[in-house]
Protein backbone atom coordinates (compact mmCIF):
# COMPACT_ATOMS: atom_id res chain seq x y z
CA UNK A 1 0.00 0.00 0.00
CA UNK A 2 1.46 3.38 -0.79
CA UNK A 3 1.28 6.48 1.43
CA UNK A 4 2.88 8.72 -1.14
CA UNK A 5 -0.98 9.50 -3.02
CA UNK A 6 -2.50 12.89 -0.60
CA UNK A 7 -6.23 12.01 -0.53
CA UNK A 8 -7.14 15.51 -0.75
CA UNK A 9 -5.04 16.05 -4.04
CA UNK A 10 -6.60 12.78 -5.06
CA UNK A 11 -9.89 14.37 -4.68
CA UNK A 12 -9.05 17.19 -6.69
CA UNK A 13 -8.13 15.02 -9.29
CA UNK A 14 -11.18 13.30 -9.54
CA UNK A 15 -13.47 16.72 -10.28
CA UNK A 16 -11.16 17.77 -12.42
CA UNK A 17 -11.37 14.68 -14.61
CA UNK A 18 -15.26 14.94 -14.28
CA UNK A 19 -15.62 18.26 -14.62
CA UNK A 20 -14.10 18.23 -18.13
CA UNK A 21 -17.18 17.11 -19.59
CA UNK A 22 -19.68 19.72 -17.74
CA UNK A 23 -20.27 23.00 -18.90
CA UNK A 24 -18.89 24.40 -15.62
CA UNK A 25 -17.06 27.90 -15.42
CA UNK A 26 -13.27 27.59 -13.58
CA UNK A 27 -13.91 29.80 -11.00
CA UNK A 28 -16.94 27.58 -9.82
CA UNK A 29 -15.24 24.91 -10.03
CA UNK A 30 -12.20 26.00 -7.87
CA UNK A 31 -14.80 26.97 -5.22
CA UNK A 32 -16.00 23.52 -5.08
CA UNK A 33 -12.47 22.07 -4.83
CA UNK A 34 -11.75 23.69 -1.33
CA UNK A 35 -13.28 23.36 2.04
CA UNK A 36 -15.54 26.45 3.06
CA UNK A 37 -13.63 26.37 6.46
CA UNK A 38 -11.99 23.99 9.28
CA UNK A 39 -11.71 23.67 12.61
CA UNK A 40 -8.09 22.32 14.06
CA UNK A 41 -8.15 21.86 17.99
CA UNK A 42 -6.17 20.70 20.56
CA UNK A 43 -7.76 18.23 23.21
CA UNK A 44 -5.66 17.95 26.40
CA UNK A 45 -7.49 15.58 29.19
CA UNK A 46 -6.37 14.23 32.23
CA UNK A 47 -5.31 10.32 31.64
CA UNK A 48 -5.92 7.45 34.16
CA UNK A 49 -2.97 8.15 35.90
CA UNK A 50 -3.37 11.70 36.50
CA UNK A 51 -0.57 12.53 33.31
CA UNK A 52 -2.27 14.82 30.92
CA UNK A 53 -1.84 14.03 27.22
CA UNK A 54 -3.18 16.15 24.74
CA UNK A 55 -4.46 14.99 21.02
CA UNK A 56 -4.69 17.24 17.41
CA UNK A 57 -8.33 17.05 16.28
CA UNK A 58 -10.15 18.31 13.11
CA UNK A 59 -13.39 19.79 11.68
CA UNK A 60 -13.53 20.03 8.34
CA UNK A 61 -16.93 21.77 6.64
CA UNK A 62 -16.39 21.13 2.99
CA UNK A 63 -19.81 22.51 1.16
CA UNK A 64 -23.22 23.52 2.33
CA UNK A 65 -24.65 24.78 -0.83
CA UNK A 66 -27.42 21.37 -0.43
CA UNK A 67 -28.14 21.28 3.42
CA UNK A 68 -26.11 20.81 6.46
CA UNK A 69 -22.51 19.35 6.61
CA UNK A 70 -22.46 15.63 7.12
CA UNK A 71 -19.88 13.01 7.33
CA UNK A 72 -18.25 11.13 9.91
CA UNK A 73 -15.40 11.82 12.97
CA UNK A 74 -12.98 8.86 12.69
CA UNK A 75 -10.00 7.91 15.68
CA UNK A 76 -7.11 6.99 14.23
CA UNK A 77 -3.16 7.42 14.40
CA UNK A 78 -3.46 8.74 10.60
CA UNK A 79 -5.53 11.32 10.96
CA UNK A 80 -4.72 14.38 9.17
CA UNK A 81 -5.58 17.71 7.95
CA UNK A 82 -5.34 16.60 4.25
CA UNK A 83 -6.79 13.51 4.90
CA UNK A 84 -9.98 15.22 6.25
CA UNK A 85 -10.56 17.80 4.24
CA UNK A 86 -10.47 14.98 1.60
CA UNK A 87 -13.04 13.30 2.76
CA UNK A 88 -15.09 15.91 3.62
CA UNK A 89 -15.15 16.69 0.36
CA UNK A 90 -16.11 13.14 -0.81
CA UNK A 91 -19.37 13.60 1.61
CA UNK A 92 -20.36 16.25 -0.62
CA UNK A 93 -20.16 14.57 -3.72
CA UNK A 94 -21.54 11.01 -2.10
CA UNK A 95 -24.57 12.75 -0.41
CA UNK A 96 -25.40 14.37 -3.93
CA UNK A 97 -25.01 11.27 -5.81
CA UNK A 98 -27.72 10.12 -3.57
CA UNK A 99 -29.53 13.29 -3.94
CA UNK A 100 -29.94 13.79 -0.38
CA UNK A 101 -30.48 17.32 1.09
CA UNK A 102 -27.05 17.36 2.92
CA UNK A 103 -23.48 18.78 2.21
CA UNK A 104 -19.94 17.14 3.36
CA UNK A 105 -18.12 17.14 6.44
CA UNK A 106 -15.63 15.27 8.21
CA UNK A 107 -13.68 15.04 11.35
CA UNK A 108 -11.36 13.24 13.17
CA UNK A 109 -8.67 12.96 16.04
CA UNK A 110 -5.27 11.69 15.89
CA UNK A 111 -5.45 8.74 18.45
CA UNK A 112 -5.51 5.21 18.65
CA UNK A 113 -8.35 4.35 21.00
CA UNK A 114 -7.04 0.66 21.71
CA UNK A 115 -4.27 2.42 23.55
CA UNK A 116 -6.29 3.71 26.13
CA UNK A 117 -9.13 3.26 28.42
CA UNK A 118 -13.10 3.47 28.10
CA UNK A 119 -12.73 6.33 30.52
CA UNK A 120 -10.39 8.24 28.59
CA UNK A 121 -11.82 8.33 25.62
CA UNK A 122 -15.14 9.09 26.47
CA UNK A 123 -13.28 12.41 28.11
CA UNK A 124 -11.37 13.04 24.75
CA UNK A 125 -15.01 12.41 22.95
CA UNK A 126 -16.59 14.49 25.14
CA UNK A 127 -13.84 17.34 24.84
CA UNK A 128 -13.71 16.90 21.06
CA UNK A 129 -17.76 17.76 21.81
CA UNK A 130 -17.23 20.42 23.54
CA UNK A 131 -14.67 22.37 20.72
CA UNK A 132 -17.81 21.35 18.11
CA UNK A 133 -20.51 22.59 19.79
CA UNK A 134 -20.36 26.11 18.20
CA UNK A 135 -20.49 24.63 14.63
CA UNK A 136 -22.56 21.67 14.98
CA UNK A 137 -26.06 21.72 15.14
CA UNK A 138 -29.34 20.08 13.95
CA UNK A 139 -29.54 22.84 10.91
CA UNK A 140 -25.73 22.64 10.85
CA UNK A 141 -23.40 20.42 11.33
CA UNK A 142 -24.62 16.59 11.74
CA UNK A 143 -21.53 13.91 12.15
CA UNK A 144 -21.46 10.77 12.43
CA UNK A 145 -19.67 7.79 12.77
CA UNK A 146 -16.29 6.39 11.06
CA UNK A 147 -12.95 4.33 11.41
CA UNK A 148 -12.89 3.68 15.08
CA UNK A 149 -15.96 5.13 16.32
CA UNK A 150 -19.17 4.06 17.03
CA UNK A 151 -23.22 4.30 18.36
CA UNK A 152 -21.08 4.77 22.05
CA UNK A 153 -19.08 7.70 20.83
CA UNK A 154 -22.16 9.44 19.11
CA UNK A 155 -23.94 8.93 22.70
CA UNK A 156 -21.44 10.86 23.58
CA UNK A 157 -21.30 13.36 21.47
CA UNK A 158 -25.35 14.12 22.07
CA UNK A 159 -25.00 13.99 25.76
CA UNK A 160 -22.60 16.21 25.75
CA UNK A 161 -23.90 18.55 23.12
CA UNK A 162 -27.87 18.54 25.24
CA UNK A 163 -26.34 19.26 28.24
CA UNK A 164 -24.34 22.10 27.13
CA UNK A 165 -27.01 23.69 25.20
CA UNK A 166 -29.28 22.96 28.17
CA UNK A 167 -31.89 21.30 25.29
CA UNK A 168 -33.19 18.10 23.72
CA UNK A 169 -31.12 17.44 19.72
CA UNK A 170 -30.86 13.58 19.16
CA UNK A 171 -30.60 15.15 15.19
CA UNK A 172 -27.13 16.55 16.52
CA UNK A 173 -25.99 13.79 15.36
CA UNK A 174 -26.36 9.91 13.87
CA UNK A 175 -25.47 7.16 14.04
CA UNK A 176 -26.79 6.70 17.94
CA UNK A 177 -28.39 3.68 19.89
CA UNK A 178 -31.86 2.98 19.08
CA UNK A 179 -32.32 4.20 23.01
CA UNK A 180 -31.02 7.07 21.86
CA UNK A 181 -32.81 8.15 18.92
CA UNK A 182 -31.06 5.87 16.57
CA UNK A 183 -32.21 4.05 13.79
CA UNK A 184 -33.23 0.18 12.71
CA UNK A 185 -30.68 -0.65 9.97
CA UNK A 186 -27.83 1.87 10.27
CA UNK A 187 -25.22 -0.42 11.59
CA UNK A 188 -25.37 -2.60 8.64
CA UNK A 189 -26.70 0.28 6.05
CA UNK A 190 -23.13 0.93 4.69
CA UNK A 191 -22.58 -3.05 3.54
CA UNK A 192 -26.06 -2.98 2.46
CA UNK A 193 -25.31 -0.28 0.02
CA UNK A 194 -22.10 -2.28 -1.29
CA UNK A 195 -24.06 -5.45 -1.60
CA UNK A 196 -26.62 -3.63 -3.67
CA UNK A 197 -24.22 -1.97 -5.77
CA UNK A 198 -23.08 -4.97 -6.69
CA UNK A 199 -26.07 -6.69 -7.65
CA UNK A 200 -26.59 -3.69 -9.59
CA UNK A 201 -23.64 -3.65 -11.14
CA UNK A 202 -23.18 -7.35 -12.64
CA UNK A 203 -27.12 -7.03 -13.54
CA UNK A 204 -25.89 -3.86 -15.66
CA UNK A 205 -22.67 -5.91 -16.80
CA UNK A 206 -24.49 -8.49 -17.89
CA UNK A 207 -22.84 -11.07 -15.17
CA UNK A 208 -24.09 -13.58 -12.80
CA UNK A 209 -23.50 -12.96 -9.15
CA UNK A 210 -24.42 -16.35 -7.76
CA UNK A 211 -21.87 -18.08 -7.19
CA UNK A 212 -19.31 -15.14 -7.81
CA UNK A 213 -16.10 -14.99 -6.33
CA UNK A 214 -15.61 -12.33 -3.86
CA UNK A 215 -12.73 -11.06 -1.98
CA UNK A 216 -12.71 -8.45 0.87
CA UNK A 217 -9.94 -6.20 1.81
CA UNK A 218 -10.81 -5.57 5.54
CA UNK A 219 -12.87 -6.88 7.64
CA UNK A 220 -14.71 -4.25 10.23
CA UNK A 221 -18.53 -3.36 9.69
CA UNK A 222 -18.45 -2.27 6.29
CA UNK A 223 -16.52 -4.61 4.73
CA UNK A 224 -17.99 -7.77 7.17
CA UNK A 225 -21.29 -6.86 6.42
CA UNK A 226 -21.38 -6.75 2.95
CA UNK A 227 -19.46 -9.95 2.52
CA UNK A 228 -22.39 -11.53 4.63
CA UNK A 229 -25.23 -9.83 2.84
CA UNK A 230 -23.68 -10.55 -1.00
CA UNK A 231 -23.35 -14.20 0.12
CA UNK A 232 -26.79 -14.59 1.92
CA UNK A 233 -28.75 -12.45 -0.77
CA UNK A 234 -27.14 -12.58 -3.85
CA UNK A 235 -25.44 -16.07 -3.39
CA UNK A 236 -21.97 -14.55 -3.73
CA UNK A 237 -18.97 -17.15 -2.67
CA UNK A 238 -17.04 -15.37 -0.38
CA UNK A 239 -13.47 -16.73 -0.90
CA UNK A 240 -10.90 -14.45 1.13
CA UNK A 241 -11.32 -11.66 3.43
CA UNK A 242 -8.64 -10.05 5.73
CA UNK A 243 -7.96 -7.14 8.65
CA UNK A 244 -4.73 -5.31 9.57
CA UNK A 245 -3.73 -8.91 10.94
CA UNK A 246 -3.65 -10.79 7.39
CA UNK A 247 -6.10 -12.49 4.74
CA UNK A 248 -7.84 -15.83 4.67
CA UNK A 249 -8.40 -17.74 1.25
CA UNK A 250 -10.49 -20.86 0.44
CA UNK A 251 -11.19 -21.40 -3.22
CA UNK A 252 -14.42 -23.12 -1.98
CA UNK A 253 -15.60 -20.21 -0.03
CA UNK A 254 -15.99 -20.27 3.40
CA UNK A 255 -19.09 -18.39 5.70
CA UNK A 256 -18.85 -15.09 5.87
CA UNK A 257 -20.35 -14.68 9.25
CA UNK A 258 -18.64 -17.21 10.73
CA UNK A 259 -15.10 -15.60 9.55
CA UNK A 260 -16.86 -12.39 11.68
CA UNK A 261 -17.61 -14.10 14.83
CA UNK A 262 -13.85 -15.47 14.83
CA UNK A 263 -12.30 -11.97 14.28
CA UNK A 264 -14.44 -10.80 16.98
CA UNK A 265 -13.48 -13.80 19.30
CA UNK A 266 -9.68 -13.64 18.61
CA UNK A 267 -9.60 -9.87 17.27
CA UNK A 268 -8.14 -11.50 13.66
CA UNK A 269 -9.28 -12.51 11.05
CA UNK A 270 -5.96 -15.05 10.90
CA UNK A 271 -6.37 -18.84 12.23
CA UNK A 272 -9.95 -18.90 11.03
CA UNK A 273 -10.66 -22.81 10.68
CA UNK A 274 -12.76 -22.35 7.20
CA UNK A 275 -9.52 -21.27 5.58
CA UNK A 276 -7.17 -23.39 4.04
CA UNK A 277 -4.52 -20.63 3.59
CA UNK A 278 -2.82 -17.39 4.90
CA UNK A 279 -1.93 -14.54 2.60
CA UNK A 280 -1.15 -11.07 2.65
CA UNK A 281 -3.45 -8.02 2.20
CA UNK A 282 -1.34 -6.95 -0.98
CA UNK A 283 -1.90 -11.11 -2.10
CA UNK A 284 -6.02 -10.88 -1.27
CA UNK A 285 -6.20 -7.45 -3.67
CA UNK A 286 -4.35 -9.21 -6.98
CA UNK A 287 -6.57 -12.29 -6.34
CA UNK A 288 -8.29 -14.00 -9.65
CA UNK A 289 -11.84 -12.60 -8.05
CA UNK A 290 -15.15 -12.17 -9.62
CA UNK A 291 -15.85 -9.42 -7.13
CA UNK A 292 -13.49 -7.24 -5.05
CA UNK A 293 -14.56 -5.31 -2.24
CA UNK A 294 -11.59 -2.92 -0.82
CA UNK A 295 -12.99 -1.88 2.62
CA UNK A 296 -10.57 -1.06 5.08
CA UNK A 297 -8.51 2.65 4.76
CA UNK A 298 -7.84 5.15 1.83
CA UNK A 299 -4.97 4.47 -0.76
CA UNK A 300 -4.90 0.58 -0.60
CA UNK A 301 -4.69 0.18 -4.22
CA UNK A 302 -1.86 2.24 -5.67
CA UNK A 303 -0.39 1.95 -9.41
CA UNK A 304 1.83 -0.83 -8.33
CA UNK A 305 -0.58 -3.15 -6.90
CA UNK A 306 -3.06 -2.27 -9.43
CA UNK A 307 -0.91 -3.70 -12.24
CA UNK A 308 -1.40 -6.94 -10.66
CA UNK A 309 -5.50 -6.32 -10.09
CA UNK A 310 -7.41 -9.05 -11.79
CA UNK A 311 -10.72 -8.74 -10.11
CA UNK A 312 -13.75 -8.17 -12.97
CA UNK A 313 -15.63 -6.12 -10.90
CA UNK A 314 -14.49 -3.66 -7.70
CA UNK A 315 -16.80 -2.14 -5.62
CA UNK A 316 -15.50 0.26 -3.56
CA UNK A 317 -16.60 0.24 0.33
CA UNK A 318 -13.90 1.97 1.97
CA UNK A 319 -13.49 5.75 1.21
CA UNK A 320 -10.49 6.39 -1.43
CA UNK A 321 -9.34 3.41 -1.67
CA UNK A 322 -7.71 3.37 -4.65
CA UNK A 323 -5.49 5.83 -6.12
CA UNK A 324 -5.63 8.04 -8.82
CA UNK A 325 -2.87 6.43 -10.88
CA UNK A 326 -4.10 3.00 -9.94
CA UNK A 327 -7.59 4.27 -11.54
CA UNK A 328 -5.98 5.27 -14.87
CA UNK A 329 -4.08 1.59 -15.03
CA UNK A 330 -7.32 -0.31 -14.04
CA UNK A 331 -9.62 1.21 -16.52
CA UNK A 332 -6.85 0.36 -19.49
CA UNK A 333 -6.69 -3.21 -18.14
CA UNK A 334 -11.04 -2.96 -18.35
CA UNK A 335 -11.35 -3.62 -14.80
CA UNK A 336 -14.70 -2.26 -13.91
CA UNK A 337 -14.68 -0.26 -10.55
CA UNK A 338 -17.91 1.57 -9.19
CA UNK A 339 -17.05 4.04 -7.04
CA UNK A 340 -17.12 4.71 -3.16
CA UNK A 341 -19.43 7.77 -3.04
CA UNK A 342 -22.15 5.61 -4.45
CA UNK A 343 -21.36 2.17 -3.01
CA UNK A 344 -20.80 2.75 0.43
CA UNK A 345 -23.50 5.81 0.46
CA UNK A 346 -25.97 3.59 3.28
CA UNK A 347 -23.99 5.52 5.84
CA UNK A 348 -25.14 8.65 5.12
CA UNK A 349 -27.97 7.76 3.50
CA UNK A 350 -29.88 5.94 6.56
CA UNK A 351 -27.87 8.54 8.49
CA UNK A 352 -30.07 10.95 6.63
CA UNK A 353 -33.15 8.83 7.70
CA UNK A 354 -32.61 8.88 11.20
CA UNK A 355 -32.05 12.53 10.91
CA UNK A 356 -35.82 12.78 9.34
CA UNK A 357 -37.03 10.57 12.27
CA UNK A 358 -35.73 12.68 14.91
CA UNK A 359 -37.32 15.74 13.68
CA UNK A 360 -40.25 14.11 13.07
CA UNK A 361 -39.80 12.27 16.38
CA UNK A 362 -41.15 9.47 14.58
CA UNK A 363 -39.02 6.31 13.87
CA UNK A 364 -39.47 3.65 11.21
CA UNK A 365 -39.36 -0.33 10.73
CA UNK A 366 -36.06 -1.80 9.45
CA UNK A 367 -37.92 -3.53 6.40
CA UNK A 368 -38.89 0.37 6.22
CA UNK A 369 -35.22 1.84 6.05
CA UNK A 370 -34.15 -1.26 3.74
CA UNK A 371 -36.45 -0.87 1.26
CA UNK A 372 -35.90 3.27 1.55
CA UNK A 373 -32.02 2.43 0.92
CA UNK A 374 -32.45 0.16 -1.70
CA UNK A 375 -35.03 2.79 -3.81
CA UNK A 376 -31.98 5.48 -3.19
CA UNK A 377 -29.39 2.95 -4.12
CA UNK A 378 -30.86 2.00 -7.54
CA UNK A 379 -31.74 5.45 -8.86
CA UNK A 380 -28.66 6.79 -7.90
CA UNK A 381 -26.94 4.10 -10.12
CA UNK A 382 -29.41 4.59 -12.86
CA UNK A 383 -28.19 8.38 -12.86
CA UNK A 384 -24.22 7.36 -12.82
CA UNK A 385 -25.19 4.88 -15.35
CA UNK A 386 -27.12 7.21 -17.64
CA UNK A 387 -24.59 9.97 -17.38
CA UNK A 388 -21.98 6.87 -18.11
CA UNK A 389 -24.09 6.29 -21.38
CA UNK A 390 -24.61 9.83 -22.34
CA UNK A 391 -21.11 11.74 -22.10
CA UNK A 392 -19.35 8.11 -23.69
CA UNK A 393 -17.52 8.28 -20.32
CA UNK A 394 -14.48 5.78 -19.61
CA UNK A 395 -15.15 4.09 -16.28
CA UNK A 396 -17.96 4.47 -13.34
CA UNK A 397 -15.79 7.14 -11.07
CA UNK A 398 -16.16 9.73 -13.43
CA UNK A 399 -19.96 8.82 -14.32
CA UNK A 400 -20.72 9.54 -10.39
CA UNK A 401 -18.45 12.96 -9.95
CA UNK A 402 -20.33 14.05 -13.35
CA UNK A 403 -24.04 13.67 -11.19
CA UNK A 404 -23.15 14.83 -8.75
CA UNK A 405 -21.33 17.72 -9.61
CA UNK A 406 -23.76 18.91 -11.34
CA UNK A 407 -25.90 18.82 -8.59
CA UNK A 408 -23.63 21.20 -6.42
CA UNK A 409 -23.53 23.37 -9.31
CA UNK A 410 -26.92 23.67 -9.42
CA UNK A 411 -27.74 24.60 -6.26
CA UNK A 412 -25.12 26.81 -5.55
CA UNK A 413 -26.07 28.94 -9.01
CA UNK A 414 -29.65 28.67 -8.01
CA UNK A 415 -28.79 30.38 -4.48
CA UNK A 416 -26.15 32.80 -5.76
CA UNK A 417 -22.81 34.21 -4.26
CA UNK A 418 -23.83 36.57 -1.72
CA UNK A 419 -22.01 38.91 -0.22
């Protein structure tokens, strides 16, 4: 994996190549190429011990010109400003590709929570909290969660946010406890949207997914879940998965779910008795796959690996997960990849539905939310698919950034530049 590619550059890269066939004026499209403005903090708390430690943290508020920032706050040792505003910006591109009424943002803060206790970091969460409370809001700012984070964290978050404000907001933010004001079907809404990209996608091919081989490069919700769902709904043969640990491979296929319950047990995905080999992460991405799912971190696939791709199909679950370069060389070698801001859109998009319920303080069935996500799913890939048709377009990335860029535009002309 290569750490040379900057995601945000990467990102830049990617309008520009779409934006060549819209009817867009420069100076628009520099405006939509930058964040409108971020936050960078500094979170000292008081460890277990009494030390104090203190952790860089970041805002980033990419584009509000369709509704309130969204996107996620992720803990990891990686985190950085680039790296943010990057995906940030993605959030604005994936929640118009879904045509939902939201914008992008993105945070995170430079920690790795396995290093440390419950206790302290629910008091960097809740200090992180505090430094958003100005800019985050129901009408705002609405995050969510990523890499590291979860429904506890967002708890969090709202607790900290009511109690401040001295108010009742469980639309702060998403992603929460059903208890909480959470929603039926958001844990697993982010493989759900891979899986039914997928389907959609060898449907549109032309390809059979039953009995496909699939491969999955990490192994946390996103990319567990949709392993399990393409194998118990579509009939997919999951054949190799991994985590930071390693990859598993069994030409045979092995059960998905079963491969989850081990990492969970063990905290790897490694020594899992349904495989009948070992390999590397780099090995699991140039397997001889029907389907590959990259799901883990940004960057996994760079030009070098991507020489050696021979997956048909990728569907992209993880955010930025493959380079630009690597793009270019896999669209030569007719390797068809559909990209991240539609496939692993579920977040957002049942985020957005658990936003509507708590306004309307009304909450919906999970066969309500599924079926919701799979309408959203399948017109937004009849729009990248159309606009793939119409502008003769040379792979599925640029198909997606074409929608929804247009979108942006849109809005932001209808509204105008004022002051």
């Amino acid at each position: 994996m290569s750490d040379e590619a900057n995601p945000f550059e990467s990102l830049q890269e990617q309008i520009d190549d779409a934006a060549a066939h819209l009817d867009v004026r420069e100076d628009v499209l520099e405006r939509l190429k930058h964040p409108e403005r971020i936050l960078e903090t500094n979170l000292t708390i008081e460890l277990d011990d009494g030390s104090l430690e203190t952790f860089k943290a970041f805002r980033s508020q990419f584009n509000g010109d369709r509704g309130p920032y969204k996107g996620g706050i992720r803990y990891h040792p990686g985190v950085s400003r680039d790296e943010v505003k990057a995906l940030s910006g993605w959030m604005v591109y994936k929640t118009a590709i879904v045509d939902i009424p939201y914008g992008g943002g993105k945070g995170g803060i430079v920690i790795d929570p396995r290093e440390y206790s419950d206790a302290e970091v629910e008091r960097v969460t809740r200090s992180f909290a505090t430094e958003l409370r100005p800019i985050i809001g129901e009408n705002k700012d609405i995050p969510a969660p990523d890499v590291n984070t979860g429904q506890r964290e967002m708890n969090w978050i709202k607790d900290t946010y009511e109690k401040l404000e001295n108010t009742t907001a469980p639309g702060v933010i998403t992603g929460k406890a059903l208890d909480s004001g959470g929603s039926a079907g958001r844990v697993e809404a982010t493989g759900r949207s891979t899986m039914l990209t997928a389907r959609e996608a060898f449907q549109y091919l032309g390809k059979d997914i039953e009995g496909a081989s699939v491969a999955v490069q990490g192994y946390g919700n996103a990319g567990s879940v949709a392993a399990r769902l393409i194998e118990e709904e579509l009939d997919g043969r999951v054949v190799a998965v991994s985590d930071s640990s390693g990859a598993i491979y069994n030409e045979d296929g092995f059960d998905a779910a079963a491969a989850k319950d081990h990492k969970d047990e063990t905290g790897s995905v490694t020594g899992f008795e349904g495989a009948e080999e070992e390999l590397t992460n780099e090995e699991l991405l140039t397997l001889d796959v029907d389907l590959l799912v990259p799901a883990a971190l940004e960057n996994a696939i760079d030009a070098d690996i991507a020489e050696d791709v021979r997956a048909d199909v990728v569907v992209e679950a993880a955010n930025g997960p493959i380079t630009p370069d690597a793009d270019d060389i896999l669209t030569e070698s007719e390797v068809e990849v559909f990209p991240d801001i539609l496939a692993n859109a579920g977040g957002v998009t049942v985020s957005y539905f658990e936003w509507v319920q708590n306004r309307q303080r009304f909450y919906w069935t999970e066969e309500r939310v599924n079926d919701e996500l799979e309408r959203v799913i399948t017109e937004a890939f009849d729009a990248l698919t159309d606009a793939y048709e119409e502008n003769d377009l040379s792979n599925f990335r640029t198909a997606a950034y074409v929608v929804a860029i247009r979108r942006v535009v849109d809005a932001f002309q209808q509204g105008g530049s004022w002051p």
